[in-house]
C-alpha atoms as a PDB file:
ATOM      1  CA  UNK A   1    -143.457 -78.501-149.722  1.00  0.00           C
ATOM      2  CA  UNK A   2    -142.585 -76.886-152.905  1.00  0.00           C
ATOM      3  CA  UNK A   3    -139.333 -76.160-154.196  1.00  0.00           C
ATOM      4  CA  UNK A   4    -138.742 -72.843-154.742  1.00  0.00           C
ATOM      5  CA  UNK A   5    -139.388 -72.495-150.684  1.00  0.00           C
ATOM      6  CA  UNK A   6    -137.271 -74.852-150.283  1.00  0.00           C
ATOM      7  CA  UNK A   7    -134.239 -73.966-151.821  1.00  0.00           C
ATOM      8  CA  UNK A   8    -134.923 -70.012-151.137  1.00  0.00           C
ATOM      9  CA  UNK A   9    -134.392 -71.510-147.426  1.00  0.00           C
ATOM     10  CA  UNK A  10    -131.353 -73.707-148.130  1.00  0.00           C
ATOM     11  CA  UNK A  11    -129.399 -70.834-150.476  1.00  0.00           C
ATOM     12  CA  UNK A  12    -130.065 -68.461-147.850  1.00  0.00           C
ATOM     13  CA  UNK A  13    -127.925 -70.301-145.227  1.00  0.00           C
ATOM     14  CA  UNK A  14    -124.811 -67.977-144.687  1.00  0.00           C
ATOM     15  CA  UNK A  15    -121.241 -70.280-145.423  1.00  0.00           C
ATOM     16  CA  UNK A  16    -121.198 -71.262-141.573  1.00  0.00           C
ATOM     17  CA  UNK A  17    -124.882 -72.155-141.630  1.00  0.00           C
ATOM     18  CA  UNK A  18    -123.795 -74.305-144.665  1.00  0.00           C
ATOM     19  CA  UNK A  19    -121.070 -76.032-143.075  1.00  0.00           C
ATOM     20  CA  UNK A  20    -123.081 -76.602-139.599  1.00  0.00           C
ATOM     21  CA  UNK A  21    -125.591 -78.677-141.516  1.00  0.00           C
ATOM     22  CA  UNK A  22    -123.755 -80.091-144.302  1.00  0.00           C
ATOM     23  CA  UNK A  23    -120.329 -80.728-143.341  1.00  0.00           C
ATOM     24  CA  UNK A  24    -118.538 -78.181-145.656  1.00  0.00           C
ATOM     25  CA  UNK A  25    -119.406 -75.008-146.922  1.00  0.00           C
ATOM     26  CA  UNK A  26    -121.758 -76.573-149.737  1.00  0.00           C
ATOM     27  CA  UNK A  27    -122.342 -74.642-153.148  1.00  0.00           C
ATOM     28  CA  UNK A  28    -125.730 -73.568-154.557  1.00  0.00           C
ATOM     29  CA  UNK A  29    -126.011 -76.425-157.006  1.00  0.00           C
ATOM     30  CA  UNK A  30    -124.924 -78.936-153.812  1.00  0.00           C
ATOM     31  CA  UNK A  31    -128.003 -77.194-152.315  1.00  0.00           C
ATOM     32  CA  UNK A  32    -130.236 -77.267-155.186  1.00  0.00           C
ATOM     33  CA  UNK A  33    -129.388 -80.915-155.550  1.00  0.00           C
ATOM     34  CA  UNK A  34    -130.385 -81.772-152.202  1.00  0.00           C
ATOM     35  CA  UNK A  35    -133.739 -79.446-152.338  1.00  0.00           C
ATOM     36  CA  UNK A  36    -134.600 -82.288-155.102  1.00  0.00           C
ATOM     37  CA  UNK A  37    -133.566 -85.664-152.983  1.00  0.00           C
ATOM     38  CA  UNK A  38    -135.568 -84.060-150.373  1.00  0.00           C
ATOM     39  CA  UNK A  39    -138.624 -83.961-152.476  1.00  0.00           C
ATOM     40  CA  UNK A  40    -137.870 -87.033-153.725  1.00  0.00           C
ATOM     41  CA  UNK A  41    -138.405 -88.769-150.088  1.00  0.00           C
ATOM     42  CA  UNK A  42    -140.344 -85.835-148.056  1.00  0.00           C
ATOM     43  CA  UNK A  43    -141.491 -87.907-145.011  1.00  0.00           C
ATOM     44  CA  UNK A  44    -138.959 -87.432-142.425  1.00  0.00           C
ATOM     45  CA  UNK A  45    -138.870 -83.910-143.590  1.00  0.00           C
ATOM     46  CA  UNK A  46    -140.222 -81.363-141.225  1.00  0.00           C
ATOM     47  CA  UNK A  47    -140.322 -77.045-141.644  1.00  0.00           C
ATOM     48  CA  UNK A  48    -140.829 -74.109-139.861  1.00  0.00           C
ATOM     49  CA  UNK A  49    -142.465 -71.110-141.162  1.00  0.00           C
ATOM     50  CA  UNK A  50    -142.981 -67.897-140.405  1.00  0.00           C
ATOM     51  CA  UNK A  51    -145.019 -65.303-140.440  1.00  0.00           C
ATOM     52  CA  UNK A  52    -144.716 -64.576-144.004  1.00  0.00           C
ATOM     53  CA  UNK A  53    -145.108 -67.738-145.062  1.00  0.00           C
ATOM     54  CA  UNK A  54    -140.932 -68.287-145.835  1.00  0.00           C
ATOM     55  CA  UNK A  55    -139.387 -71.446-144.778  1.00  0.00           C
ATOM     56  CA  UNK A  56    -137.156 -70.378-141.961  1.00  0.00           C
ATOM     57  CA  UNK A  57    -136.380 -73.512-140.557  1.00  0.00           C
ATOM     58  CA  UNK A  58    -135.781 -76.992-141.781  1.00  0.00           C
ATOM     59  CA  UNK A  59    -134.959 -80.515-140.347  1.00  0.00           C
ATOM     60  CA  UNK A  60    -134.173 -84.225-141.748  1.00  0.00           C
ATOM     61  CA  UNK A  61    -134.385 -87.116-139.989  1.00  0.00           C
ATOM     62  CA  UNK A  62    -133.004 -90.265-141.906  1.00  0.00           C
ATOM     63  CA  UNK A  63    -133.439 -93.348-139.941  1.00  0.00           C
ATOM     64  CA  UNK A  64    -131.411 -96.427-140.226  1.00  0.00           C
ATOM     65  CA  UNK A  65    -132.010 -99.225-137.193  1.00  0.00           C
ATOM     66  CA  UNK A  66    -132.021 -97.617-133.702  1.00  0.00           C
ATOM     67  CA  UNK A  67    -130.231 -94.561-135.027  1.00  0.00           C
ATOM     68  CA  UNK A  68    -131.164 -91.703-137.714  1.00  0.00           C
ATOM     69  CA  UNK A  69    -129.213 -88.713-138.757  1.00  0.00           C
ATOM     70  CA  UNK A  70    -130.410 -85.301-138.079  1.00  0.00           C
ATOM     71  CA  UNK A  71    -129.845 -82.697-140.465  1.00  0.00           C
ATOM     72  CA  UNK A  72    -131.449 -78.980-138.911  1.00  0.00           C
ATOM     73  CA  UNK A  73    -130.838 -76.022-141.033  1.00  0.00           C
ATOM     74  CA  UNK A  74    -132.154 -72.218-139.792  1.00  0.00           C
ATOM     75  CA  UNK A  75    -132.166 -69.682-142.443  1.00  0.00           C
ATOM     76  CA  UNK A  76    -133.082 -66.698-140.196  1.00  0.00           C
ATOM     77  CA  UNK A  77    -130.813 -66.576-137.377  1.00  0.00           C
ATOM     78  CA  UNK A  78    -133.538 -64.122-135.350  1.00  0.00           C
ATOM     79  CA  UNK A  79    -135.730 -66.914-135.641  1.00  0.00           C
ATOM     80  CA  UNK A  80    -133.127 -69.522-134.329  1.00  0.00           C
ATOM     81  CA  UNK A  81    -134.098 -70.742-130.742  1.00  0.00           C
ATOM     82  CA  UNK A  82    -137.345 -70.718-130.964  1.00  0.00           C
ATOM     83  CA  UNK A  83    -137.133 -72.242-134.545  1.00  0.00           C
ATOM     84  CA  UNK A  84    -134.868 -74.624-133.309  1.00  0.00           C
ATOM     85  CA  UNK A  85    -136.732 -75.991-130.620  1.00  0.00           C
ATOM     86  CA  UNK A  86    -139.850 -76.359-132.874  1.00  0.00           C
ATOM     87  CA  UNK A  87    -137.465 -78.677-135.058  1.00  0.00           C
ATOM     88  CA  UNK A  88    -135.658 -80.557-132.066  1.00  0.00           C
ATOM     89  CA  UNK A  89    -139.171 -81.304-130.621  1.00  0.00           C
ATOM     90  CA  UNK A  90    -140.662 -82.603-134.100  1.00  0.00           C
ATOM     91  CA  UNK A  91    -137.829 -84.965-134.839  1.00  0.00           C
ATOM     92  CA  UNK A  92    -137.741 -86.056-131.263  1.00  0.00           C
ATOM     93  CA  UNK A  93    -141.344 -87.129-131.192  1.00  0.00           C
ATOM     94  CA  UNK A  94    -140.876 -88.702-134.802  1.00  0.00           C
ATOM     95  CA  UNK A  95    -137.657 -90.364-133.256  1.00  0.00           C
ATOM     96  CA  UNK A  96    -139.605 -91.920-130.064  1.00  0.00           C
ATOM     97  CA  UNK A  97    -142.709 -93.615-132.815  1.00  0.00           C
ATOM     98  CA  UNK A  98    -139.962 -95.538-134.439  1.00  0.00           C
ATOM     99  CA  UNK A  99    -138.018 -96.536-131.477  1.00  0.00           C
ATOM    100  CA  UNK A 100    -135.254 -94.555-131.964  1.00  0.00           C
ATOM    101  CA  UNK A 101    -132.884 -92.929-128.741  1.00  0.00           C
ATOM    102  CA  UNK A 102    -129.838 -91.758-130.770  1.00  0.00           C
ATOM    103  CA  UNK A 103    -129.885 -89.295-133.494  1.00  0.00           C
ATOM    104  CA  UNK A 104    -126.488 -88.204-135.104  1.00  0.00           C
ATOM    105  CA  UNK A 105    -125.377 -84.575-136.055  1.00  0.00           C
ATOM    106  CA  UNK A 106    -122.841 -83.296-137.971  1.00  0.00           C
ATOM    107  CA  UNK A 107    -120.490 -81.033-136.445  1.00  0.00           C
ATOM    108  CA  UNK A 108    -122.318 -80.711-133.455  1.00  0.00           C
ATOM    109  CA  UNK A 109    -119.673 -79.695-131.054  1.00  0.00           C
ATOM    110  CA  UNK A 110    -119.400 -76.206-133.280  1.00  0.00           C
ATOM    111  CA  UNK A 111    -123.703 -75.612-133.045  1.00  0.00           C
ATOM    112  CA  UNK A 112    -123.475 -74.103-129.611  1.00  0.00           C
ATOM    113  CA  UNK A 113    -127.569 -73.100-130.141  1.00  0.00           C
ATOM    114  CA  UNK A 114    -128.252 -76.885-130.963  1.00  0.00           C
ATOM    115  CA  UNK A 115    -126.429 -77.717-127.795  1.00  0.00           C
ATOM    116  CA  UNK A 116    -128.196 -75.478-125.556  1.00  0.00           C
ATOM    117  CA  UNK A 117    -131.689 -76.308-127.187  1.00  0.00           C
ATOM    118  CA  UNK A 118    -131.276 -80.026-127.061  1.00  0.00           C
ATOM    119  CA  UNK A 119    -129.924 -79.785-123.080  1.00  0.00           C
ATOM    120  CA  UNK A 120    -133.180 -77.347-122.518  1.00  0.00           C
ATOM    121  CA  UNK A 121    -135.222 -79.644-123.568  1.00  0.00           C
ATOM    122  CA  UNK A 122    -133.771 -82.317-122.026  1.00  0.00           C
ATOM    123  CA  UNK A 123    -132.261 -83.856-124.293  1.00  0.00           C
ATOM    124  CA  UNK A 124    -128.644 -85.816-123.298  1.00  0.00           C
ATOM    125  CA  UNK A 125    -125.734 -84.608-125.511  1.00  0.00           C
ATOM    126  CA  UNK A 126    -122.517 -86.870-126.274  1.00  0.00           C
ATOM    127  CA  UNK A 127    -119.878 -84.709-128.100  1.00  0.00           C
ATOM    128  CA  UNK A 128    -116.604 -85.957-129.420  1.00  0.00           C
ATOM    129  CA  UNK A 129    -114.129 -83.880-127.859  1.00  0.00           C
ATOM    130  CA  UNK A 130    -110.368 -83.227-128.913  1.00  0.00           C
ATOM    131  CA  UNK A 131    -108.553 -86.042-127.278  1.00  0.00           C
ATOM    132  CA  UNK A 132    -110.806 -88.850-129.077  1.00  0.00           C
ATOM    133  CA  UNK A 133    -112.660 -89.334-125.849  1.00  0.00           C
ATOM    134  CA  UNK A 134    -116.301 -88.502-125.482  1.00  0.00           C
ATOM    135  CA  UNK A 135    -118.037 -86.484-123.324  1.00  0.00           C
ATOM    136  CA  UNK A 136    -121.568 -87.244-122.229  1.00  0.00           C
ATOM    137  CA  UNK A 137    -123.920 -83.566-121.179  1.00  0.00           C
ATOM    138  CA  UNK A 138    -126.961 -84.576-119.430  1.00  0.00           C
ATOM    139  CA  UNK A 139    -129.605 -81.873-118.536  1.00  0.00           C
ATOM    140  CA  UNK A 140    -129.342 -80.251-115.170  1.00  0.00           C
ATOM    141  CA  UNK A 141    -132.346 -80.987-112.886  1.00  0.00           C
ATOM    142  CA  UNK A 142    -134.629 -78.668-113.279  1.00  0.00           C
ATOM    143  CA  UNK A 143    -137.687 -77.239-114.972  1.00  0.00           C
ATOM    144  CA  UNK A 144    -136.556 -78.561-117.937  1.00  0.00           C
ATOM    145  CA  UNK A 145    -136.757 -82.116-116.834  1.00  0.00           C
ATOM    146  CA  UNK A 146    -140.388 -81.672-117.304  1.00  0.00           C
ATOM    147  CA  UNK A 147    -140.129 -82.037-121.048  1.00  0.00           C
ATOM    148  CA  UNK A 148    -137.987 -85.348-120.726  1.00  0.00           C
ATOM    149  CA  UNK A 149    -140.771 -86.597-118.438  1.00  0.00           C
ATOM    150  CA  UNK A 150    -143.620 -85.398-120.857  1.00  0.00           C
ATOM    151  CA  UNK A 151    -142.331 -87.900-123.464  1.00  0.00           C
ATOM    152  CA  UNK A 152    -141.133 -90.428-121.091  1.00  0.00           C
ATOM    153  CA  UNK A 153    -138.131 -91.427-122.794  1.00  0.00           C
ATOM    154  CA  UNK A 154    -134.374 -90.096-122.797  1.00  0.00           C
ATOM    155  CA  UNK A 155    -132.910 -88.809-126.541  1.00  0.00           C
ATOM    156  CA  UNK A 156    -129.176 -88.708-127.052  1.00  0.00           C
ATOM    157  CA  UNK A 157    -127.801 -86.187-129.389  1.00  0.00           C
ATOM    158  CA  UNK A 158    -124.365 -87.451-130.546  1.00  0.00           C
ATOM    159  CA  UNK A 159    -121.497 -86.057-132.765  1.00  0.00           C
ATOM    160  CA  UNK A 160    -121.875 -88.125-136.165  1.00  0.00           C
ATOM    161  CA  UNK A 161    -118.040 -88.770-135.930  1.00  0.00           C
ATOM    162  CA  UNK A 162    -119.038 -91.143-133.098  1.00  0.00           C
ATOM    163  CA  UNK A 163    -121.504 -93.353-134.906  1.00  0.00           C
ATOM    164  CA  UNK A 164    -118.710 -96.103-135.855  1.00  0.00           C
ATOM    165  CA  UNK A 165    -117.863 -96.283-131.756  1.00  0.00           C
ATOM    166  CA  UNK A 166    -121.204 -95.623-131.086  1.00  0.00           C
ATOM    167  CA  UNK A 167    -122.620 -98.839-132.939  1.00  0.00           C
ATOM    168  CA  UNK A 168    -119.751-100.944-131.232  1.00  0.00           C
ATOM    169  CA  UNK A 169    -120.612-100.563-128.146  1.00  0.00           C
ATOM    170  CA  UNK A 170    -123.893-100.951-128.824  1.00  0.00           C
ATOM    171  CA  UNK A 171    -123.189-104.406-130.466  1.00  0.00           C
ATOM    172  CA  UNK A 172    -121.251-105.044-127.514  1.00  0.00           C
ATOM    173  CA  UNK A 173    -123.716-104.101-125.199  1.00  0.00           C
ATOM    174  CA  UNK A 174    -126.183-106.367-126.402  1.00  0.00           C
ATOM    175  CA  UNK A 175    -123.646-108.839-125.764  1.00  0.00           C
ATOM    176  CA  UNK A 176    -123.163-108.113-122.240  1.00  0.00           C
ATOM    177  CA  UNK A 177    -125.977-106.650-121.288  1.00  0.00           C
ATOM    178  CA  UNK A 178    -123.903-105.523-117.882  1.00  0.00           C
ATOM    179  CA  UNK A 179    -122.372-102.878-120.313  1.00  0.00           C
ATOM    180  CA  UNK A 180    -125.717-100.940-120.712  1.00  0.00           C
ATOM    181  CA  UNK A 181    -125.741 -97.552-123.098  1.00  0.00           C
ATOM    182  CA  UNK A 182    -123.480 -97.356-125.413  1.00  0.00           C
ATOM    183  CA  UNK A 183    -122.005 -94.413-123.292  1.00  0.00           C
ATOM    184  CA  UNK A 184    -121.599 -96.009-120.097  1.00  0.00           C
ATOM    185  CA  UNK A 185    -118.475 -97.660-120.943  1.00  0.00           C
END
């Protein structure tokens, strides 16, 4: 990984790219500055590349306990499904080795190709929706399923703005182990 990929990839996001993966519409130096703290701790760092060599796709898993965040940035929007499910399928394998069934995603409910990828692949999605309730997408039965049974194990997808709710049920759950997923309730 060397830098100068790295932050051609990550300057090259258009403003909604930028605000997908970040939160806000991040500046250059915002992006620069994180090109560096990724090189500073590259191992949950995975990339996609093209033909030419260029960085088109990038994503960041940062695990904490039974969760990690997912960061996925795609620089080349022709490149996007295909990119993205090269991403979603790296983090989801690194997620499964450390035990992990929930990653976290900013502003998921706006990445409509995250969302399809994820359900595609078989991935369960639970999105924060307007009326602070959640809403739990699980993958039709299909083809598709064939992934989920592949790796064995279910991955949830969630809306970072349900981590807080997300973590107390979970708590809860291992109180009452009646409860079950954190969703089920």
């Amino acid at each position: 990984m060397d830098r100068a990929g790295l932050a051609e990839h990550f300057l090259a996001l258009t403003p909604a790219a930028r605000h997908l993966r970040f939160g806000h519409i991040a500046s250059d130096a915002y992006l620069l500055e994180h090109v560096d703290s990724i090189l500073r701790a590259p191992d949950h760092v995975f990339l996609d590349i093209d033909a030419g060599v260029r960085i088109v796709g990038v994503v960041q898993q940062e695990f904490a306990g039974a969760y990690a965040d997912l960061g996925i940035s795609i620089s080349q929007p022709a490149a996007g499904p295909a990119t993205c499910a090269r991403l979603l399928e790296r983090a989801w394998l690194h997620a499964l080795v450390r035990g992990v069934d929930t990653m976290f995603v900013r502003n998921l409910v706006a990445d409509s190709l995250l969302r399809r990828t994820a359900l595609h692949m078989g991935m369960q999605l639970a999105l924060a929706d307007a009326s602070d309730g959640t809403t739990l997408e699980i993958p039709a039965l299909n083809r598709t399923g064939v992934r989920q049974r592949l790796f064995g194990e279910t991955l949830t997808i969630a809306d970072a703005c349900l981590r807080a709710c997300w973590e107390r049920k979970r708590i809860f759950a291992a109180l009452i182990p009646s409860v079950g997923h954190p969703i089920a309730s």
